[in-house]
Protein backbone atom coordinates (compact mmCIF):
# COMPACT_ATOMS: atom_id res chain seq x y z
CA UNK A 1 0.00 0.00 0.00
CA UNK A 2 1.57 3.31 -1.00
CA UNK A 3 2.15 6.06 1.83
CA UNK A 4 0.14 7.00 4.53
CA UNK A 5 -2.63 8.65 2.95
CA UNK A 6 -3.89 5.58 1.39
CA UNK A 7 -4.59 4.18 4.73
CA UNK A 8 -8.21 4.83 4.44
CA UNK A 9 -8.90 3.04 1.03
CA UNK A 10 -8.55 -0.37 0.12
CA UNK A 11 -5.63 -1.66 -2.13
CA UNK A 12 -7.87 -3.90 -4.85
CA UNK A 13 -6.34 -7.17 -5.08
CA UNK A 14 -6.81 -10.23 -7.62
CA UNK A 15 -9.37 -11.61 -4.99
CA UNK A 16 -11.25 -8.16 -4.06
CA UNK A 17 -12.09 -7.83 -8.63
CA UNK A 18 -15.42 -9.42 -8.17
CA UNK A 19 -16.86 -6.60 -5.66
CA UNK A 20 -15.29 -3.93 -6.81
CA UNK A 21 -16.75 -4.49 -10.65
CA UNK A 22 -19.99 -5.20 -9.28
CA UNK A 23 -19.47 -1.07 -7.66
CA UNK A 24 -18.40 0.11 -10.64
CA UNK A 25 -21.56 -1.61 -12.79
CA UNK A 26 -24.01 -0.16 -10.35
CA UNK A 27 -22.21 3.24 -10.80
CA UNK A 28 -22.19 3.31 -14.66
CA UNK A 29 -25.97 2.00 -15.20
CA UNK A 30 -26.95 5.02 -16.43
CA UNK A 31 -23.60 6.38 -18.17
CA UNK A 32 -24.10 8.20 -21.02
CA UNK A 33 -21.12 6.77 -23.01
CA UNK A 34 -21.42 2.88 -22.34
CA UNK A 35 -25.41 3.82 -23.10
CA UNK A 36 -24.32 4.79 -26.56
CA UNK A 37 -21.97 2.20 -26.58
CA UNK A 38 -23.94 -0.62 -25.77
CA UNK A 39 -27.22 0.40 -27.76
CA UNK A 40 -29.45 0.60 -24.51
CA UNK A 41 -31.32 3.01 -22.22
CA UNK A 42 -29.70 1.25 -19.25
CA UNK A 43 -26.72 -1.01 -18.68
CA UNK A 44 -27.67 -4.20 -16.91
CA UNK A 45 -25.31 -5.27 -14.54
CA UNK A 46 -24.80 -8.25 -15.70
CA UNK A 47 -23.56 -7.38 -18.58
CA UNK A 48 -21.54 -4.55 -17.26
CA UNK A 49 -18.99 -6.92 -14.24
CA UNK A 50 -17.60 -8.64 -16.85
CA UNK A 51 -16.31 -5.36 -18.59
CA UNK A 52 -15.16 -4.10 -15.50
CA UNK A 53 -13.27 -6.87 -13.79
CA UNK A 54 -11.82 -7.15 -17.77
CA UNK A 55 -10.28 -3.98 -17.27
CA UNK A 56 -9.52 -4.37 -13.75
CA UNK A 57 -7.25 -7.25 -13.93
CA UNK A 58 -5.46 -5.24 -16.79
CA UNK A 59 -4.61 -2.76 -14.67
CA UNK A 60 -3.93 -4.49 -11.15
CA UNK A 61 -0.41 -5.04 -12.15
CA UNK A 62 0.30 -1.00 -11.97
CA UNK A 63 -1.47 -1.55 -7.80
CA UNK A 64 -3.60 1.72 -8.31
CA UNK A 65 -6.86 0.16 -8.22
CA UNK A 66 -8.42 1.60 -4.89
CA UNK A 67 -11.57 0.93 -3.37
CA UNK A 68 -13.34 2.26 -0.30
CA UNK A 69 -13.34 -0.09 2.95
CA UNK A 70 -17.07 -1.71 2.12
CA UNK A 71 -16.24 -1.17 -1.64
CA UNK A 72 -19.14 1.57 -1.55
CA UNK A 73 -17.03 3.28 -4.19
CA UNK A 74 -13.71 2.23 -6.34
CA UNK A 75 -11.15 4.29 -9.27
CA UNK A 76 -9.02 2.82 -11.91
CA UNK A 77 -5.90 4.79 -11.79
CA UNK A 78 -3.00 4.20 -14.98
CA UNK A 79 0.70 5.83 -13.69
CA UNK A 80 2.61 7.90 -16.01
CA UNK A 81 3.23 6.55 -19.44
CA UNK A 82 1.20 3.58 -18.62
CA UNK A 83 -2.52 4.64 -19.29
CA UNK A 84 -2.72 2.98 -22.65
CA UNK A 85 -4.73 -0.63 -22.89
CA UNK A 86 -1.70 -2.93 -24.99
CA UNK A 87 -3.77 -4.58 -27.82
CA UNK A 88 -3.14 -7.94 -26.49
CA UNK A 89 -5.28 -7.12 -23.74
CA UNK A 90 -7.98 -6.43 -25.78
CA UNK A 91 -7.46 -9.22 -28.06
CA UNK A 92 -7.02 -11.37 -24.83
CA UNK A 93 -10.23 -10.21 -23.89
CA UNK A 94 -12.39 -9.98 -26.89
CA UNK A 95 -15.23 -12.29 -25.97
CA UNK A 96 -16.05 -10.46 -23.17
CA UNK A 97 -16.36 -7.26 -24.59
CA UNK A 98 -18.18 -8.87 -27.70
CA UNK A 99 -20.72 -10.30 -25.58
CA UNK A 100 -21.36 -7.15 -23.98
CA UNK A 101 -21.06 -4.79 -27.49
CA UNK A 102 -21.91 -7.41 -30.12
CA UNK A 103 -21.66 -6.00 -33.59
CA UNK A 104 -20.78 -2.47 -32.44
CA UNK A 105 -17.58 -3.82 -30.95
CA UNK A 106 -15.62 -2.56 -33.79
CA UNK A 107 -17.21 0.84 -34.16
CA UNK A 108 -16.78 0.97 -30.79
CA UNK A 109 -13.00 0.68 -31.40
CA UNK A 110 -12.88 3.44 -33.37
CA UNK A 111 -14.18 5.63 -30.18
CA UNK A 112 -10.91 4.48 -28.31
CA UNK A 113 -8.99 4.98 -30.79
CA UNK A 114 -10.72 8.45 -30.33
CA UNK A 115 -9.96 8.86 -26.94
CA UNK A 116 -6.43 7.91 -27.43
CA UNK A 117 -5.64 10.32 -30.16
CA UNK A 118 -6.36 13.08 -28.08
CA UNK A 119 -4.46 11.40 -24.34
CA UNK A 120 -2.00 14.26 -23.64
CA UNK A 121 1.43 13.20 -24.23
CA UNK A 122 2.81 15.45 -20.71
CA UNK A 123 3.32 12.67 -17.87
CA UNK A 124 0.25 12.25 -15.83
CA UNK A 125 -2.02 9.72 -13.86
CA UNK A 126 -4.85 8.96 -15.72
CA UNK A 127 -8.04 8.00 -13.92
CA UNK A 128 -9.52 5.34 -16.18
CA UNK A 129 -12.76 4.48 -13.93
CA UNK A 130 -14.22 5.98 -10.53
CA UNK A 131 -17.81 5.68 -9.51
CA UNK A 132 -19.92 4.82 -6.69
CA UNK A 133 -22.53 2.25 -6.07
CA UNK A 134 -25.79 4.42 -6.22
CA UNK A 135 -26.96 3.93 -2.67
CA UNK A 136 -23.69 5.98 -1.79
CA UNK A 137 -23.90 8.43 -3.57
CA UNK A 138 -23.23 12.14 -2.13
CA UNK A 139 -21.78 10.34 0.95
CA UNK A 140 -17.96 11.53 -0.23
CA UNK A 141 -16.27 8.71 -1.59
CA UNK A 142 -15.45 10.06 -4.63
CA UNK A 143 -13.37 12.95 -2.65
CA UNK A 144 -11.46 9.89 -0.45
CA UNK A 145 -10.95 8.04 -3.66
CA UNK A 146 -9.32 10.81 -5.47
CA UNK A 147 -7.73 12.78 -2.59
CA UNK A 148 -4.84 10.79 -2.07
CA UNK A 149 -3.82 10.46 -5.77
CA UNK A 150 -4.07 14.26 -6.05
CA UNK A 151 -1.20 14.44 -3.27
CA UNK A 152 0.81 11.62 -4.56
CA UNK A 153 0.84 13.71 -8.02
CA UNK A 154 1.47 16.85 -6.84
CA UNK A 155 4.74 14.96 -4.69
CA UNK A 156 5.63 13.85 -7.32
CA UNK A 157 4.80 16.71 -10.01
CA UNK A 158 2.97 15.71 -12.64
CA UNK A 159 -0.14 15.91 -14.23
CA UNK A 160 -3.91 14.37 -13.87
CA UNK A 161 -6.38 13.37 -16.48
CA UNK A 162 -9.80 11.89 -16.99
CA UNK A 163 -12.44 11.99 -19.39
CA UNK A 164 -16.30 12.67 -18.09
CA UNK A 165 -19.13 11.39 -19.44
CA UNK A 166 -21.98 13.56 -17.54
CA UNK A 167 -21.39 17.32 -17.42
CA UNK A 168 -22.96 16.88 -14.00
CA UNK A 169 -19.60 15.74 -12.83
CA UNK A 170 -17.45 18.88 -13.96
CA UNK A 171 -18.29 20.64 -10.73
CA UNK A 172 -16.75 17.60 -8.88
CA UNK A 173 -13.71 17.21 -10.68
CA UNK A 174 -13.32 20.91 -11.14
CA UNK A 175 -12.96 21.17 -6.98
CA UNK A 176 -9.62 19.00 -7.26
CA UNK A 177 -8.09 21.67 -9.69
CA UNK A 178 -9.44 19.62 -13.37
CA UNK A 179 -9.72 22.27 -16.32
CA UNK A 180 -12.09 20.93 -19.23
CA UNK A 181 -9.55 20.99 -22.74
CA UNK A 182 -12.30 19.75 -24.77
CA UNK A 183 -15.12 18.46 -25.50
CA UNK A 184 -15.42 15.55 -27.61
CA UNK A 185 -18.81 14.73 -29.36
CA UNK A 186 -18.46 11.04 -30.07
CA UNK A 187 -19.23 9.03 -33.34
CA UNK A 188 -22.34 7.94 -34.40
CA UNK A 189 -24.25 11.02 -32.43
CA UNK A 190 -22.64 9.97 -29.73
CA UNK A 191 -22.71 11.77 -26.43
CA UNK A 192 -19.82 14.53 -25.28
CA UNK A 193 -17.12 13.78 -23.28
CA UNK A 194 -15.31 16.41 -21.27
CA UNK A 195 -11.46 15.91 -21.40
CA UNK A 196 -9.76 17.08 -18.03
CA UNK A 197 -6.54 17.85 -17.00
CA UNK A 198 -5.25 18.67 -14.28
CA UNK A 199 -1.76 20.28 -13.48
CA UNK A 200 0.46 19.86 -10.30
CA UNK A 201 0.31 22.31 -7.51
């Protein structure tokens, strides 16, 4: 577990994946994005674990997957020069994310490659995933989840990035020091995105 300021989050291992995907399905069952992506005016949960503990288990092997003590909420963090997914993974993984996206797995491609194009190239910790389970909500988890990563970056001096898919959120990240550099409006009439970056204090 890095430093002392992590003490009050949990450090997501191999065994912890199954609870913290099922926190990060309830979270996103209403995400604009993975609505667009998926083709549906909800995302069952279901269907959603098996994306999440897909990237999960990419990114344990970096040990910034965090979670709250009763895994009411959890964050996906990438470290510097690490944020991209290596093909393999997603070759590796393929059937689950072609169960969940069907035929719009390879149009859905094309929006990572989207997202990728425009990843700033200045050293930074990305924040792939955060949410909290629903029934949580407004209870601050999202400020202990974050919190410590803001220090560790500012320690360390480099930047923060995320993308947002609900303009509701801006507010939120915007209390942390994020700065909107775009706005993406996806393919296919896709919903925006709000591209944030943060720099170090």
């Amino acid at each position: 577990m890095p430093g002392p300021a992590f003490d009050d989050l949990r450090h997501v291992t191999a065994d912890d994946v199954p609870l913290a995907a099922l926190t990060l399905a309830e979270a996103f069952y209403d995400d604009p994005l993975k609505l667009h992506l998926t083709g549906g005016r909800t995302l069952p949960i279901p269907k959603a674990v098996p994306f999440f503990t897909a990237f999960m288990r990419i990114q344990l092997a970096h040990d910034l997957v965090f979670a709250t003590p009763g895994f009411e909420g959890v964050a996906i963090w990438a470290p510097p020069d690490q944020w991209k997914v290596p093909f393999s993974a997603i070759v590796r993984n393929s059937p689950t994310f072609l169960k969940l996206y069907r035929w719009r797995l390879l149009p859905n491609l094309q929006v990572l490659g989207d997202l990728e194009s425009r990843h700033p190239h200045e050293p930074h910790y990305y924040l792939e995933f955060i949410g909290t389970s629903p029934v949580h909500q407004g209870k601050g988890m999202g400020t202990r989840l974050i919190e410590p990563m803001v220090a560790r970056a500012d320690e360390e001096g480099v930047g923060m990035y995320l993308e947002s898919s609900k303009e509701s959120n801006l507010p939120f990240y915007g209390r942390f020091g994020f700065k909107t550099r775009e706005v993406l409006h996806h393919r296919r009439h896709g919903p925006p995105q709000w591209l944030m970056w943060r720099d170090p204090r």
